[in-house]
Protein backbone atom coordinates (compact mmCIF):
# COMPACT_ATOMS: atom_id res chain seq x y z
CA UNK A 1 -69.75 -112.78 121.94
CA UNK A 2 -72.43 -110.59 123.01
CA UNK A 3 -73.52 -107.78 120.83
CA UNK A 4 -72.43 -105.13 123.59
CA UNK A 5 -69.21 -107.21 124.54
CA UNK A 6 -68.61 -106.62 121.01
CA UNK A 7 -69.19 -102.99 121.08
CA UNK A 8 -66.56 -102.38 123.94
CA UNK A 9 -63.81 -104.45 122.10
CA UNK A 10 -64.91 -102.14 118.84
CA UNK A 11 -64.79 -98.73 121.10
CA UNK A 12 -61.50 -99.75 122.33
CA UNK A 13 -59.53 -101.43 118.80
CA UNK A 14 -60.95 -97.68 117.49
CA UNK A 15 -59.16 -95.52 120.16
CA UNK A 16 -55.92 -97.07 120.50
CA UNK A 17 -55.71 -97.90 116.54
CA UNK A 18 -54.73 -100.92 117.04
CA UNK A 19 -55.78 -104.51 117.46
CA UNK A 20 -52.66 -106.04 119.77
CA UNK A 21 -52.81 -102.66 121.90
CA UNK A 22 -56.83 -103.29 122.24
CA UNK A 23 -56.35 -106.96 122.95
CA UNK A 24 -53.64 -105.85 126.29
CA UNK A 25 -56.01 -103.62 127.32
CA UNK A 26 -58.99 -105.53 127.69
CA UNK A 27 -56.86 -108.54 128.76
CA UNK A 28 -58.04 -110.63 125.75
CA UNK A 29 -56.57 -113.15 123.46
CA UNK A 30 -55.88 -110.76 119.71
CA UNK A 31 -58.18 -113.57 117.93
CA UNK A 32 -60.84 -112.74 120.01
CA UNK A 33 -60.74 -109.67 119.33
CA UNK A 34 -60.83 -109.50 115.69
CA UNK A 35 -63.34 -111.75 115.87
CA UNK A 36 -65.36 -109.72 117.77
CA UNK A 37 -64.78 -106.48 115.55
CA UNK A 38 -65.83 -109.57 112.36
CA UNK A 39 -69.02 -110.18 114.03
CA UNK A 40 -69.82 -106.44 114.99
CA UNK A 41 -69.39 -105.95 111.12
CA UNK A 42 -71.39 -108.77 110.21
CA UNK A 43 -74.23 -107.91 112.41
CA UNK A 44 -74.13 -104.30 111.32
CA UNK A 45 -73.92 -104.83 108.23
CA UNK A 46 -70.97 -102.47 107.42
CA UNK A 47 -67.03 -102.47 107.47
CA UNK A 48 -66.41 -100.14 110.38
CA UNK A 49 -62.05 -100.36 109.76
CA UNK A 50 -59.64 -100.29 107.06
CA UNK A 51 -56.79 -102.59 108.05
CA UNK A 52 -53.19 -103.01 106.83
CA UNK A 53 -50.23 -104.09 108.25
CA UNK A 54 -49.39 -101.23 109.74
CA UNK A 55 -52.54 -99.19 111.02
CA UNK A 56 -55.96 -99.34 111.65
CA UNK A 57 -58.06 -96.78 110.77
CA UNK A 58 -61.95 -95.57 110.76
CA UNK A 59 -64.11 -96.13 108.32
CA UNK A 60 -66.94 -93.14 107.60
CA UNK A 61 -69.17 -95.95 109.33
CA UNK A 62 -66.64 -96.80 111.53
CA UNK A 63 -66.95 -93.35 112.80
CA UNK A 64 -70.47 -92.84 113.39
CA UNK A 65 -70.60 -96.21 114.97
CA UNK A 66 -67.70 -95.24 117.62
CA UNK A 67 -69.10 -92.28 118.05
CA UNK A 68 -72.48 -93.47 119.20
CA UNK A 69 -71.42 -96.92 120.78
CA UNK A 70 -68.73 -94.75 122.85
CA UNK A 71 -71.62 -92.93 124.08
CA UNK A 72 -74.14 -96.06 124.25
CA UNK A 73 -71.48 -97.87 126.44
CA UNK A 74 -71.10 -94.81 129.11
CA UNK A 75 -74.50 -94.50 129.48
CA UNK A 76 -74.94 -98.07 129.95
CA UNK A 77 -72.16 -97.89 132.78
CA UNK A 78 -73.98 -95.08 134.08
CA UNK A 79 -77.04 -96.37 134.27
CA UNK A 80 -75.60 -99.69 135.93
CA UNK A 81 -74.30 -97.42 138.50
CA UNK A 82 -77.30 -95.12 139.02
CA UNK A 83 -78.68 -97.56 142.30
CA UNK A 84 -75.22 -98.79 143.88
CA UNK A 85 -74.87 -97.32 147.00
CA UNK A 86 -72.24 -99.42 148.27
CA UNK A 87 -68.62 -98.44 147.51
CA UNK A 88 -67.64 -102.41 147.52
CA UNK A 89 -69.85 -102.53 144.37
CA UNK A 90 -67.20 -100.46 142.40
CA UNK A 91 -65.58 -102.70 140.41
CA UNK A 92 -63.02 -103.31 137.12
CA UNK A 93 -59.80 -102.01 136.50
CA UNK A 94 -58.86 -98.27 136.40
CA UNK A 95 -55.71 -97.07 134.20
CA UNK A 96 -53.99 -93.51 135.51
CA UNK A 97 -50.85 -91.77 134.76
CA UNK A 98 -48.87 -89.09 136.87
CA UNK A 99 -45.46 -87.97 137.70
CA UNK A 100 -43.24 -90.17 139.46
CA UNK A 101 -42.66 -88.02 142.69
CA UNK A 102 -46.82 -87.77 143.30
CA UNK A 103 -46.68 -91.07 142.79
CA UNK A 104 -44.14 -92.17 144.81
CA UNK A 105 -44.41 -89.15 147.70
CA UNK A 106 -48.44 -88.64 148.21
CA UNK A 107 -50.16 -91.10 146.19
CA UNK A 108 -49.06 -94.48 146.46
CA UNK A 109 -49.12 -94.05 150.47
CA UNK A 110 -52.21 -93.31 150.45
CA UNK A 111 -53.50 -95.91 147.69
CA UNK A 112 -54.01 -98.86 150.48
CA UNK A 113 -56.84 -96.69 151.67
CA UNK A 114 -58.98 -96.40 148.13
CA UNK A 115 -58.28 -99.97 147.11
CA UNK A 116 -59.70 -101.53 151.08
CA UNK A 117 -62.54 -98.96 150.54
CA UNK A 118 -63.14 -100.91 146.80
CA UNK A 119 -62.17 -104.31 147.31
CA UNK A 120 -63.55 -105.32 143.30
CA UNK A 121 -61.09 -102.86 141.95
CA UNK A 122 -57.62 -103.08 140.76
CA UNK A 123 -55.29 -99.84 139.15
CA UNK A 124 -52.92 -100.03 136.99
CA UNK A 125 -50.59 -96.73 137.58
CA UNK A 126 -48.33 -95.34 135.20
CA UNK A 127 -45.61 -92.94 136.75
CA UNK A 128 -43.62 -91.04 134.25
CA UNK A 129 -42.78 -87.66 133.18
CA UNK A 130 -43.00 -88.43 129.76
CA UNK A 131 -46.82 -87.17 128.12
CA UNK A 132 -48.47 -90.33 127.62
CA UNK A 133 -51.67 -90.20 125.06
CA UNK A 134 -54.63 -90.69 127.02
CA UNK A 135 -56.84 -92.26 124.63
CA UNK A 136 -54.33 -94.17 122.58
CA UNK A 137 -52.58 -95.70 125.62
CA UNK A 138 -55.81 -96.23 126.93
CA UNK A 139 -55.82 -94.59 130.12
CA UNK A 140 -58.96 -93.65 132.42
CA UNK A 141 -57.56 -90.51 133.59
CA UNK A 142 -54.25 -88.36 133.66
CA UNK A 143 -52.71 -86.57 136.43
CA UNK A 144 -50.86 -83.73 134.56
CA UNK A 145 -48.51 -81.19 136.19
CA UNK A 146 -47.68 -78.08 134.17
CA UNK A 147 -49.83 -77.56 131.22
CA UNK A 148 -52.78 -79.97 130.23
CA UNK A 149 -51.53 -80.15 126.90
CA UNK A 150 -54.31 -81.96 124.66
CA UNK A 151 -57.20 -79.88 123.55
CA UNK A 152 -59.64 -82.70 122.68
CA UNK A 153 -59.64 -83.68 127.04
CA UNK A 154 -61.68 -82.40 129.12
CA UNK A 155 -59.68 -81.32 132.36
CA UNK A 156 -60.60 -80.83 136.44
CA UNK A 157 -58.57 -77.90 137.70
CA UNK A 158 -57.29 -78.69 141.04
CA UNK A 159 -55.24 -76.23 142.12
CA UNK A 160 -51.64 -75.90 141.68
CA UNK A 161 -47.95 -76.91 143.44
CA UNK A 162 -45.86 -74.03 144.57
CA UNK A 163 -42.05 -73.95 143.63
CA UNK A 164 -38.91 -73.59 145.74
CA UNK A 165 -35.80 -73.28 144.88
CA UNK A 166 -33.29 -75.90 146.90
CA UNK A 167 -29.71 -76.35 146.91
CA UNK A 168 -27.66 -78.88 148.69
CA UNK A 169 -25.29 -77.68 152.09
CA UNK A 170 -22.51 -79.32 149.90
CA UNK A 171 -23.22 -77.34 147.18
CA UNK A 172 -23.33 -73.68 149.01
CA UNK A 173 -20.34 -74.37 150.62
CA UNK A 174 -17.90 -74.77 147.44
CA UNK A 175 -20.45 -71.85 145.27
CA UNK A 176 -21.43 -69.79 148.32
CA UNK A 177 -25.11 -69.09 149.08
CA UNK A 178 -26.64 -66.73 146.81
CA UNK A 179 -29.09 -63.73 147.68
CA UNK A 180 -30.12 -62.09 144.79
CA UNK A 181 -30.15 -62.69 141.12
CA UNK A 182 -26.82 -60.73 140.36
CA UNK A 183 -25.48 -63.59 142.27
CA UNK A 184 -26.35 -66.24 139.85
CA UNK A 185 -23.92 -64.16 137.28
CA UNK A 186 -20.79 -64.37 136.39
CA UNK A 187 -20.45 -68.52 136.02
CA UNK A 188 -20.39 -69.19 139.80
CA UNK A 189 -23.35 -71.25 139.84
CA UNK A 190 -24.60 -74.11 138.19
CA UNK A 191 -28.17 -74.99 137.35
CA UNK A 192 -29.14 -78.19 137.20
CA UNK A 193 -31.18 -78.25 133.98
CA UNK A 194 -34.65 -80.26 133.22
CA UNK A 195 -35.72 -81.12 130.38
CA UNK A 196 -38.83 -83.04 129.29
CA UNK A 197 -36.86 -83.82 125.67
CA UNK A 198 -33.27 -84.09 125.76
CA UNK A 199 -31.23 -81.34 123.58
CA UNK A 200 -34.22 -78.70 123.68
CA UNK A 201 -32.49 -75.80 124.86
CA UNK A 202 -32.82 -75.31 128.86
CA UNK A 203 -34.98 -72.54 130.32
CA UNK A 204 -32.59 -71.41 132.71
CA UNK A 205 -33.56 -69.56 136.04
CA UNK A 206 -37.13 -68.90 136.21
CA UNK A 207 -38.64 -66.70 138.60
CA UNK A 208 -41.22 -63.92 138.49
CA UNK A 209 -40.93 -60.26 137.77
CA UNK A 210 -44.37 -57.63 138.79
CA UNK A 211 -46.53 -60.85 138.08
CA UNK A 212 -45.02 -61.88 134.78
CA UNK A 213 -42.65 -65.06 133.93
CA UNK A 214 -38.95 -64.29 133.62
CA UNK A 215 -35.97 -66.11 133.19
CA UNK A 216 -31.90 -65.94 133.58
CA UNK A 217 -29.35 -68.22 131.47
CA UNK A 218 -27.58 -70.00 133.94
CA UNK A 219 -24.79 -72.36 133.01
CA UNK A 220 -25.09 -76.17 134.05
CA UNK A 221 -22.94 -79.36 133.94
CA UNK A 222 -26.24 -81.64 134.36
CA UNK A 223 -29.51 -82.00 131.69
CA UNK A 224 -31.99 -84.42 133.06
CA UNK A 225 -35.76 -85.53 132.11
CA UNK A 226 -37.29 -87.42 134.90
CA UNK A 227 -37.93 -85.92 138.15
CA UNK A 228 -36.35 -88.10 140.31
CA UNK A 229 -32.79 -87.76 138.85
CA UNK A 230 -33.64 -83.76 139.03
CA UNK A 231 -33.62 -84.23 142.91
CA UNK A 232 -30.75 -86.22 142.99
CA UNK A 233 -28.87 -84.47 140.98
CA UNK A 234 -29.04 -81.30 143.61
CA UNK A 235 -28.71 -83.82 146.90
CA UNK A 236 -25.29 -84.89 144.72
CA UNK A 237 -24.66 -81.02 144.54
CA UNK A 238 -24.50 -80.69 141.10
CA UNK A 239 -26.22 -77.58 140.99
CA UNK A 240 -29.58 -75.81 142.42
CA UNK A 241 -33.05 -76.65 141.43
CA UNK A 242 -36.26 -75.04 141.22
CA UNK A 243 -38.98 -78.12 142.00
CA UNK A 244 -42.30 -78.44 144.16
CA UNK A 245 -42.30 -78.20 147.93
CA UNK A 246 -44.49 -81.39 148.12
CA UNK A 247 -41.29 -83.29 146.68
CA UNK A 248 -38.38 -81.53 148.62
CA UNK A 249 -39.97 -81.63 152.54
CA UNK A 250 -37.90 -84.76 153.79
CA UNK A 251 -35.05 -83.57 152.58
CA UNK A 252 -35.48 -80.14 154.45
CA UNK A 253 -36.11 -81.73 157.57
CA UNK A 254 -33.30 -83.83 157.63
CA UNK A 255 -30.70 -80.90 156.31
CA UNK A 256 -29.96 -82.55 153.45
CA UNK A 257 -31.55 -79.20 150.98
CA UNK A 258 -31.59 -75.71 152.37
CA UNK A 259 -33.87 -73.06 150.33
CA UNK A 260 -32.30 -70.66 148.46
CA UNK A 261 -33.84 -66.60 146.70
CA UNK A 262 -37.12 -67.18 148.57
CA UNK A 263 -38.29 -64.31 146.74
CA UNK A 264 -37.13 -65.05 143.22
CA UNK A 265 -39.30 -68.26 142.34
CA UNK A 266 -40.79 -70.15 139.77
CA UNK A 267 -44.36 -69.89 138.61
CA UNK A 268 -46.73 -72.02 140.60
CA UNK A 269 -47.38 -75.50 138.68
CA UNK A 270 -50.73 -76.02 137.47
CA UNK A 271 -52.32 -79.94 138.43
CA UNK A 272 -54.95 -81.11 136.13
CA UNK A 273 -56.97 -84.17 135.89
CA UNK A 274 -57.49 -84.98 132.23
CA UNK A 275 -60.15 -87.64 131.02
CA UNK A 276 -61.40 -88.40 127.56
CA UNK A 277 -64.43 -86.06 126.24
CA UNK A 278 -67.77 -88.49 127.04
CA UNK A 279 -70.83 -87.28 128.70
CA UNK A 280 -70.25 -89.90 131.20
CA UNK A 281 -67.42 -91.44 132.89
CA UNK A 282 -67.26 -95.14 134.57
CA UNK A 283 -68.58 -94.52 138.32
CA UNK A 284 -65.20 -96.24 139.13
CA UNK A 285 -63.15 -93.56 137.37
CA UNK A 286 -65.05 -90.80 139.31
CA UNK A 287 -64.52 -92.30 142.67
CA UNK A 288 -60.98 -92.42 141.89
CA UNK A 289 -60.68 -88.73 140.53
CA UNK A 290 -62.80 -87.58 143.80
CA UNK A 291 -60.31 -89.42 145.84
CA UNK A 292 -57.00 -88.46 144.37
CA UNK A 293 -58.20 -85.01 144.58
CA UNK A 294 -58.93 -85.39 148.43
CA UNK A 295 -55.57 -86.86 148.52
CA UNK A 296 -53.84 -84.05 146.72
CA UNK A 297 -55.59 -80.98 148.17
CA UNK A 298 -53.25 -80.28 151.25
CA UNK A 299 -50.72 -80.12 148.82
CA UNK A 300 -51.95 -77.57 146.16
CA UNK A 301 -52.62 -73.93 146.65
């Protein structure tokens, strides 16, 4: 294997830990790959990981040599990129993560348009509301709603989703419609309650009071973590919800949600695009962070 072949499948068994996971990723046979990690040794002159059964970790020259081969390889792919003017020329795979209703509501309609415009590229697109680990999982970029979360990412501030809060015409018609927060007192109304981890304890009605984050306990028959049972859950009238407007529009048309305390809402949802911290991303990567940002801008304020 070439010296720089062997470099990537190094960079790559080094970020995810692990040889199998590294092997997936790069769509190689597991051999190959520690056979390529043997040779980078034996070339180098050095024993770059300590393996066991059940990790694989860094060695202090392990380290260095990640370090500076990560930053060898995206300036290679940068440079490589430097003179192609033609989108076509874009090519590889690209690995992103995001919620499942971008996914399934703005991006994936929209995806047909990106992959005809780079015919040599193919994605791979995780949709779940569950924080994946960028660099571990090997992912190219992460579309994260709500807080960023890792530190050690560098992230592209896009703007942010506005929340509603939505209730089904079943549901108002056996709890009543409420119009201010004393309403939402007293046990009449349920909450449907989300939860990213499952027996956390729910943060109840959230809304905003002079500027600052507030909340009210609200009693609930319902805890959910993805956010497609979260909408169902209120079109099945099991209680209100307080969720994006991008996500809720279709059912507003049709009557099947009706908006509830306009003026007692959530805190806007911040979107971020998080990417590992290199001086240079894949040109691929870029075009597809330029374009899902096109994509998402009528929706953010």
């Amino acid at each position: 294997m070439h010296r720089l072949d062997a470099m990537q499948v190094f960079v790559k068994v080094a970020e995810l830990a692990s040889f199998t996971q590294a092997a997936l990723a790069l769509n190689l046979p597991r051999a190959t790959v520690s056979k390529a990690v043997q040779q980078l040794e034996a070339q180098l002159g050095a024993r770059l990981l300590h393996r066991t059964t059940r990790q694989v970790r860094l060695t202090q020259e392990g380290q260095a040599c990640y370090e500076r081969g990560r930053d060898l390889l995206a300036e290679l792919d940068a440079l490589q990129g430097m003179f192609r003017q033609e989108p076509a020329q874009l090519a590889g795979r690209l690995r992103v993560d995001m919620s499942q209703g971008l996914a399934r509501q703005v991006v994936i309609p929209r995806l047909p348009e990106f992959l005809q415009a780079h015919p040599r590229l193919t994605v791979e697109l995780s949709s779940t509301d569950r924080l994946v680990d960028l660099v571990r999982e090997g992912f190219d970029c992460v579309l994260r709603v709500g807080g960023p979360g890792e530190g050690a990412l560098v992230g592209r501030r896009l703007g942010q989703l506005v929340q509603h809060n939505y209730a089904s015409p079943g549901y108002l018609r056996r709890h009543g419609t409420p119009h201010r927060l004393a309403d939402l007192a007293g046990g009449r109304h349920r909450l449907v309650h989300y939860s990213s981890v499952l027996g956390a304890r729910p943060a109840g009605w959230e809304y905003q009071e002079n500027g600052r984050p507030a909340s009210l306990d609200m009693a609930g028959v319902l805890t959910v973590n993805s956010s497609e049972a979260y909408m169902a859950a209120c079109l099945a009238g099991l209680g209100m919800i307080q969720a994006p407007a991008v996500g809720a529009a279709g059912h507003l048309a049709r009557g099947e949600l009706v908006e509830v305390l306009p003026r007692y809402r959530a805190a806007p949802l911040p979107v971020t695009l998080l990417y590992a911290d290199r001086r240079y991303l894949p040109a691929r990567v870029r075009a597809f962070m330029d374009w899902l940002a096109e994509v998402l801008r009528p929706f953010l304020g």
